[in-house]
N, C-alpha and C. Protein backbone atom coordinates (compact mmCIF):
# COMPACT_ATOMS: atom_id res chain seq x y z
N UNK A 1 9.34 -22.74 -87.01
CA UNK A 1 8.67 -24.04 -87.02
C UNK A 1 9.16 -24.87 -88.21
N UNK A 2 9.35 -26.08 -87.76
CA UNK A 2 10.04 -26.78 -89.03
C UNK A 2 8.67 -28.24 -89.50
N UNK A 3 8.27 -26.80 -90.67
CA UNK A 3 6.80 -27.56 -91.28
C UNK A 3 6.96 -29.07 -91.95
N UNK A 4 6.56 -30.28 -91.56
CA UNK A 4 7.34 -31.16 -92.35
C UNK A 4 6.51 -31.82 -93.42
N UNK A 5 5.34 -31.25 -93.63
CA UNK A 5 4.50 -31.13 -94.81
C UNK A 5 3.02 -32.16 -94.45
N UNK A 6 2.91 -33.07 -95.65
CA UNK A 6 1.26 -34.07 -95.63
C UNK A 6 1.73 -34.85 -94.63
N UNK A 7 3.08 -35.46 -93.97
CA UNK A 7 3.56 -36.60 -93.25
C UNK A 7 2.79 -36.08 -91.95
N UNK A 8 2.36 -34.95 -91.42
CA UNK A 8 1.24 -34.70 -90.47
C UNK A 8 -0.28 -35.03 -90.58
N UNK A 9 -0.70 -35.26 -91.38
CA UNK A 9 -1.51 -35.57 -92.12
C UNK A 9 -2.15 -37.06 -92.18
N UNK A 10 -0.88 -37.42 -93.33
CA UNK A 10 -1.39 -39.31 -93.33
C UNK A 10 -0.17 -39.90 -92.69
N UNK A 11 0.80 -39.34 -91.87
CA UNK A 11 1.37 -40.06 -91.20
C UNK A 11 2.57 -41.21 -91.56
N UNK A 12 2.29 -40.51 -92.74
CA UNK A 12 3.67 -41.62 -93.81
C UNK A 12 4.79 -40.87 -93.91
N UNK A 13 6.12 -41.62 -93.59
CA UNK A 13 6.84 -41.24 -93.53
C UNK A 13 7.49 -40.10 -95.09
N UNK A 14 6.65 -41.56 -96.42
CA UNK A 14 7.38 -40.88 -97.47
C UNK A 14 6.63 -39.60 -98.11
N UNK A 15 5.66 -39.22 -97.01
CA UNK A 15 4.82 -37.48 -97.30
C UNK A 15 5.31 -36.78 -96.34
N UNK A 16 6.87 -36.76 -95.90
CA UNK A 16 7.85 -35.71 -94.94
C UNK A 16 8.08 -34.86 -96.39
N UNK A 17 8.05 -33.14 -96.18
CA UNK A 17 8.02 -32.24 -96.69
C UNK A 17 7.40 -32.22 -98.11
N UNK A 18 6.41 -32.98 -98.48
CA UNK A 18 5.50 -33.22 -99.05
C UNK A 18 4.42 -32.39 -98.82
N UNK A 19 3.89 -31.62 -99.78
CA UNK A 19 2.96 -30.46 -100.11
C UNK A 19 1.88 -30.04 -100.65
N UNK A 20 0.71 -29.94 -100.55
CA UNK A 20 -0.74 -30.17 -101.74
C UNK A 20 -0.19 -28.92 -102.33
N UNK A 21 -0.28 -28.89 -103.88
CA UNK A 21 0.15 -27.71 -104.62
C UNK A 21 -1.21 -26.57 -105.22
N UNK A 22 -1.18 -25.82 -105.11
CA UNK A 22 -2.10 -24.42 -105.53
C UNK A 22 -2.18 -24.68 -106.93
N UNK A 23 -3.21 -24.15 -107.60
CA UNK A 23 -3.52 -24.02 -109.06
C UNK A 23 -2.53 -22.36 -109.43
N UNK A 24 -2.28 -22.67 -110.53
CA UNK A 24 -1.56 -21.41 -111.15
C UNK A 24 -2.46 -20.21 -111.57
N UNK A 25 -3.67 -20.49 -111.10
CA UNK A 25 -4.70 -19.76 -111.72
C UNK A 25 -4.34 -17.94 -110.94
N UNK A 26 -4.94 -17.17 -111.25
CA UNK A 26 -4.47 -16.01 -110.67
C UNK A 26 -3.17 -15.56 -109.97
N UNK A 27 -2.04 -16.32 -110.45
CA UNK A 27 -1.11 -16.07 -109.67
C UNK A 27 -0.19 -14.69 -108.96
N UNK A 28 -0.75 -13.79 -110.41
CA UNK A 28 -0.41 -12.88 -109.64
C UNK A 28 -0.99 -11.80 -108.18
N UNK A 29 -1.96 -12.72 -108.47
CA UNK A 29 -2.58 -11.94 -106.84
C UNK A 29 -2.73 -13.08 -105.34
N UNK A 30 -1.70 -13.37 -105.55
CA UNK A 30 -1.76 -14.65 -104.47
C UNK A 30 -0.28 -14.64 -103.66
N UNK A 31 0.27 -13.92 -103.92
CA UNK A 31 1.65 -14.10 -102.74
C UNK A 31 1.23 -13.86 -101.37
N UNK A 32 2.16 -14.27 -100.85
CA UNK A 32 3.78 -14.58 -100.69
C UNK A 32 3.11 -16.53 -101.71
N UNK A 33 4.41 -16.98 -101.91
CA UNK A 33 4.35 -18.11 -102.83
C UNK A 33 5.27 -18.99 -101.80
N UNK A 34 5.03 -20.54 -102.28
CA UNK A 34 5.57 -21.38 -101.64
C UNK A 34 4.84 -21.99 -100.08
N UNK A 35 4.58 -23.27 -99.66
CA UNK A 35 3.63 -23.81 -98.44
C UNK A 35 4.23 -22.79 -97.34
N UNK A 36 5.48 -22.49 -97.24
CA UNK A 36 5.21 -21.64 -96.06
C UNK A 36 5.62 -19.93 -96.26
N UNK A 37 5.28 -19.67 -97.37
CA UNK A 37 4.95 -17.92 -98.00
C UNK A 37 6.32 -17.45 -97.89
N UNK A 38 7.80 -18.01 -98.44
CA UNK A 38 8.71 -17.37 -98.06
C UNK A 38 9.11 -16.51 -99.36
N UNK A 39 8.78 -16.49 -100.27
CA UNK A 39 8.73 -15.51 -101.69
C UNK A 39 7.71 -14.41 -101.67
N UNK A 40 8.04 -13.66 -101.97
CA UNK A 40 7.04 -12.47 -101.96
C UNK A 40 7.09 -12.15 -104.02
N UNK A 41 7.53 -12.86 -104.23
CA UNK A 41 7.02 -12.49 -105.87
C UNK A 41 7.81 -14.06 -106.79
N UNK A 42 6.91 -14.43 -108.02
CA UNK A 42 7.28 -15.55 -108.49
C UNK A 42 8.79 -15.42 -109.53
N UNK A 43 9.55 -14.71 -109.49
CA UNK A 43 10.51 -14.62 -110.13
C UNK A 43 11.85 -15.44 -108.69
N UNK A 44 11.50 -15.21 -107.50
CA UNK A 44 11.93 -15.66 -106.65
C UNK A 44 12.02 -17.02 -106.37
N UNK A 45 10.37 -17.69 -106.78
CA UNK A 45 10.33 -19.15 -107.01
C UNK A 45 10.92 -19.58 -108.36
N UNK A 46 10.79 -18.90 -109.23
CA UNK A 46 11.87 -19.40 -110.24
C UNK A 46 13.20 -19.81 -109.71
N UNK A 47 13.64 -18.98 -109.08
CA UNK A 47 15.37 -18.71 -108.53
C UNK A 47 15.30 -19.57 -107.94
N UNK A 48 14.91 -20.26 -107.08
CA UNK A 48 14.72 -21.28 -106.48
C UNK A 48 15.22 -22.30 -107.12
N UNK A 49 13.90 -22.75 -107.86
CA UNK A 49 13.47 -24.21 -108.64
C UNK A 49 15.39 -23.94 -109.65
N UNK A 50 15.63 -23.04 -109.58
CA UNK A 50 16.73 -23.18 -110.62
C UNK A 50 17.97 -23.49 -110.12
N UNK A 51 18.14 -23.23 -109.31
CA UNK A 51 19.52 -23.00 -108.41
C UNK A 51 19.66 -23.20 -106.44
N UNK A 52 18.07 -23.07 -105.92
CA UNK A 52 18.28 -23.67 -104.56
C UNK A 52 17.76 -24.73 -104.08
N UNK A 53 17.20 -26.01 -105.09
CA UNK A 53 16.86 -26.98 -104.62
C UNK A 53 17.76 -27.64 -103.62
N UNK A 54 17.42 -28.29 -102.54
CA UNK A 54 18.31 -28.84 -101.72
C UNK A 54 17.92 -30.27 -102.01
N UNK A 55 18.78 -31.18 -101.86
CA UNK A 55 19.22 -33.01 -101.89
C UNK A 55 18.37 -33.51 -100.40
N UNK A 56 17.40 -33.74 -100.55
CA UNK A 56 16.53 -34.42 -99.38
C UNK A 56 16.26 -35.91 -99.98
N UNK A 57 15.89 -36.59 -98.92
CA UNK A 57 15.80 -38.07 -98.80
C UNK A 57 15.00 -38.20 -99.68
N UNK A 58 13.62 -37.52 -99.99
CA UNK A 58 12.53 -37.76 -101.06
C UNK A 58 12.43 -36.58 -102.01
N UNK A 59 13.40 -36.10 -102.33
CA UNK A 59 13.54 -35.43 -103.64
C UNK A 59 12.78 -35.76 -104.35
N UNK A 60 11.97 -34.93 -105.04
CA UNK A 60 11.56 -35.64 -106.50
C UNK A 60 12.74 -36.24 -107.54
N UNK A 61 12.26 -37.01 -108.33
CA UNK A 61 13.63 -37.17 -109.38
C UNK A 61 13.60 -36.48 -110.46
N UNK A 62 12.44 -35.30 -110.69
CA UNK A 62 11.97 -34.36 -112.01
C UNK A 62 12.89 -33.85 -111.55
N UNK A 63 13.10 -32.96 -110.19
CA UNK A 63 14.67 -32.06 -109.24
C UNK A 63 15.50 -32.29 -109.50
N UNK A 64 16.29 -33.48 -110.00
CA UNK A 64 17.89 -34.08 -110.18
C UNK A 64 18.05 -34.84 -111.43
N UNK A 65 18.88 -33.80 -112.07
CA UNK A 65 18.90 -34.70 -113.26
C UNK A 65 20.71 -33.92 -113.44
N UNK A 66 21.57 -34.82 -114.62
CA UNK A 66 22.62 -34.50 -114.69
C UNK A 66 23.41 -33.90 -113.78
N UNK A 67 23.66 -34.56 -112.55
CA UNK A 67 24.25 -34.50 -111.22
C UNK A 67 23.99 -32.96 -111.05
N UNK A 68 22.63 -32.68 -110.93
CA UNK A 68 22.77 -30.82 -110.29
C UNK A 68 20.83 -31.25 -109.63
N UNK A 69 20.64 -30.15 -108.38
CA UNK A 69 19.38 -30.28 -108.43
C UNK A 69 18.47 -29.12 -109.06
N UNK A 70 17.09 -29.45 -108.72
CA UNK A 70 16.47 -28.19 -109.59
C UNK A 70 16.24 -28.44 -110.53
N UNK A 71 15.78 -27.30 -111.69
CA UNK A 71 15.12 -27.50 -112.95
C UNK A 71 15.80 -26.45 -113.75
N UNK A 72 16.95 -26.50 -114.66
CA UNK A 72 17.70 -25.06 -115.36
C UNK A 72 17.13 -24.53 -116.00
N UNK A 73 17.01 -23.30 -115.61
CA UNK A 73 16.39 -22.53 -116.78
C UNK A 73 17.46 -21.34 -117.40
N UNK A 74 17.32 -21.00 -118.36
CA UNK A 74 18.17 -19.67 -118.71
C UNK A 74 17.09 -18.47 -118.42
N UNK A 75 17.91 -17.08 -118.52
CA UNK A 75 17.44 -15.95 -118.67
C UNK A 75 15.46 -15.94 -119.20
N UNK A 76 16.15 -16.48 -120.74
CA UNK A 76 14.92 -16.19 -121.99
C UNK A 76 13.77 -17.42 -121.51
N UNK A 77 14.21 -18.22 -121.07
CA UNK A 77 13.30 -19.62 -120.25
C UNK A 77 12.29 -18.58 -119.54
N UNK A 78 13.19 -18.37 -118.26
CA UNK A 78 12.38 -17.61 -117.28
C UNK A 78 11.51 -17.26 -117.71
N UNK A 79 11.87 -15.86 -118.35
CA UNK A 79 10.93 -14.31 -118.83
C UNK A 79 10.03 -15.15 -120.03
N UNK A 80 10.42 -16.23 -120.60
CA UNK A 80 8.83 -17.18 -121.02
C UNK A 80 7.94 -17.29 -120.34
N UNK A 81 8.44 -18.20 -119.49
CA UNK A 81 7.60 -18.56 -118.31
C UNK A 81 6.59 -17.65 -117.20
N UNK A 82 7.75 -16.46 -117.62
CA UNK A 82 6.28 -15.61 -116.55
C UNK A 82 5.64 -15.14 -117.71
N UNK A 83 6.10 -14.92 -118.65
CA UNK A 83 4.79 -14.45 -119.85
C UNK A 83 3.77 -15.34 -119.86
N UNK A 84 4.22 -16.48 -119.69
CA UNK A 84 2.50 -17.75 -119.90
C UNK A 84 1.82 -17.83 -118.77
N UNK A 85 2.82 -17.34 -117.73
CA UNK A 85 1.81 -17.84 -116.17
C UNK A 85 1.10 -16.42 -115.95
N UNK A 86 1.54 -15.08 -116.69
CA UNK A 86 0.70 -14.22 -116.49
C UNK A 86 -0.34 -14.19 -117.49
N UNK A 87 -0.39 -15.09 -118.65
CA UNK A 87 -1.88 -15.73 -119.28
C UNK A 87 -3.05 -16.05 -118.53
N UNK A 88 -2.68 -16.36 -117.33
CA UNK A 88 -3.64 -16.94 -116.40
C UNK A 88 -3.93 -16.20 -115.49
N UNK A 89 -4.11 -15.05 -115.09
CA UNK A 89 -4.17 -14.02 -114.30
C UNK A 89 -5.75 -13.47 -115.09
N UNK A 90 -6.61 -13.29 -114.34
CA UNK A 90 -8.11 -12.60 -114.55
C UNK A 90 -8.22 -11.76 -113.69
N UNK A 91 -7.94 -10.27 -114.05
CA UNK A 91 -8.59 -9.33 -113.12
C UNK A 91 -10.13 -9.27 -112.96
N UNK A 92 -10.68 -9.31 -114.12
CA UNK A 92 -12.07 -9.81 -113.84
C UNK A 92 -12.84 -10.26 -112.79
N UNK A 93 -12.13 -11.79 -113.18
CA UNK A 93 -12.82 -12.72 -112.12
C UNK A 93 -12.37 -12.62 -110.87
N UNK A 94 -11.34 -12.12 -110.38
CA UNK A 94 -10.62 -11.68 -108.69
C UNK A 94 -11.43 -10.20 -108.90
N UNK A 95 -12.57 -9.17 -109.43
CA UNK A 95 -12.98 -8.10 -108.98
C UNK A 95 -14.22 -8.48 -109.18
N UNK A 96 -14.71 -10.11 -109.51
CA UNK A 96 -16.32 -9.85 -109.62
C UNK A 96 -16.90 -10.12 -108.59
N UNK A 97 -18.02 -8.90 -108.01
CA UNK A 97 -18.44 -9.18 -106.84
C UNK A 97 -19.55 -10.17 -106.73
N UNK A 98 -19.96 -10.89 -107.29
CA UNK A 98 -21.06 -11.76 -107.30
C UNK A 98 -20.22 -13.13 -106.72
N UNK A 99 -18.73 -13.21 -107.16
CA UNK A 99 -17.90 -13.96 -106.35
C UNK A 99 -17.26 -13.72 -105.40
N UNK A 100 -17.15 -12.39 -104.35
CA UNK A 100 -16.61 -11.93 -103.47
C UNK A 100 -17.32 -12.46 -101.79
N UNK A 101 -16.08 -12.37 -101.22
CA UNK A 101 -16.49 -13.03 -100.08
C UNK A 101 -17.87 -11.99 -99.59
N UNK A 102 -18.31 -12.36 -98.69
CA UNK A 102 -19.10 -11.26 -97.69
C UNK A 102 -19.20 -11.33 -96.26
């Protein structure tokens, strides 16, 4: 299925593959990652954002900068980056049952 994002939605052309984004909050217990779950772990969405952005009509322009798309990161970037986003991970609060479904 070729999801084409909010443009189902409100019907505007310039919300084609346009996406409501998730909070970073617990991330590590929330995969697969990405609107249509094609990562099964966030080192994958890194790889992505770094190296497989594709050139679409409504790119963001944060995506393209110095004729490349994406966002570069090095090695030591990365392995930052998952150190801070696993700051935000609460086993706690994903095992307290007073917040659990029923």
């Amino acid at each position: 299925m070729n999801d084409i994002g909010r443009e189902l939605i409100t019907l505007l052309p310039t919300d084609t593959y346009k996406f409501k984004v998730p909070s970073l909050r617990n991330l590590a217990y929330t995969a697969p990652y990405m609107h249509d779950g094609r990562f099964l772990n966030v080192d994958a969405v890194l790889e992505h954002y770094n190296s497989q952005v594709v050139q679409t009509s409504n790119l963001d322009p944060l995506l393209y900068s110095n004729g490349k798309n994406g966002i570069s990161l090095t090695a030591e970037e990365k392995g930052k980056l998952l150190i801070f986003l696993n700051t935000l991970n609460d086993r706690k609060f994903i095992t307290n049952p007073i917040i659990a479904e029923q």
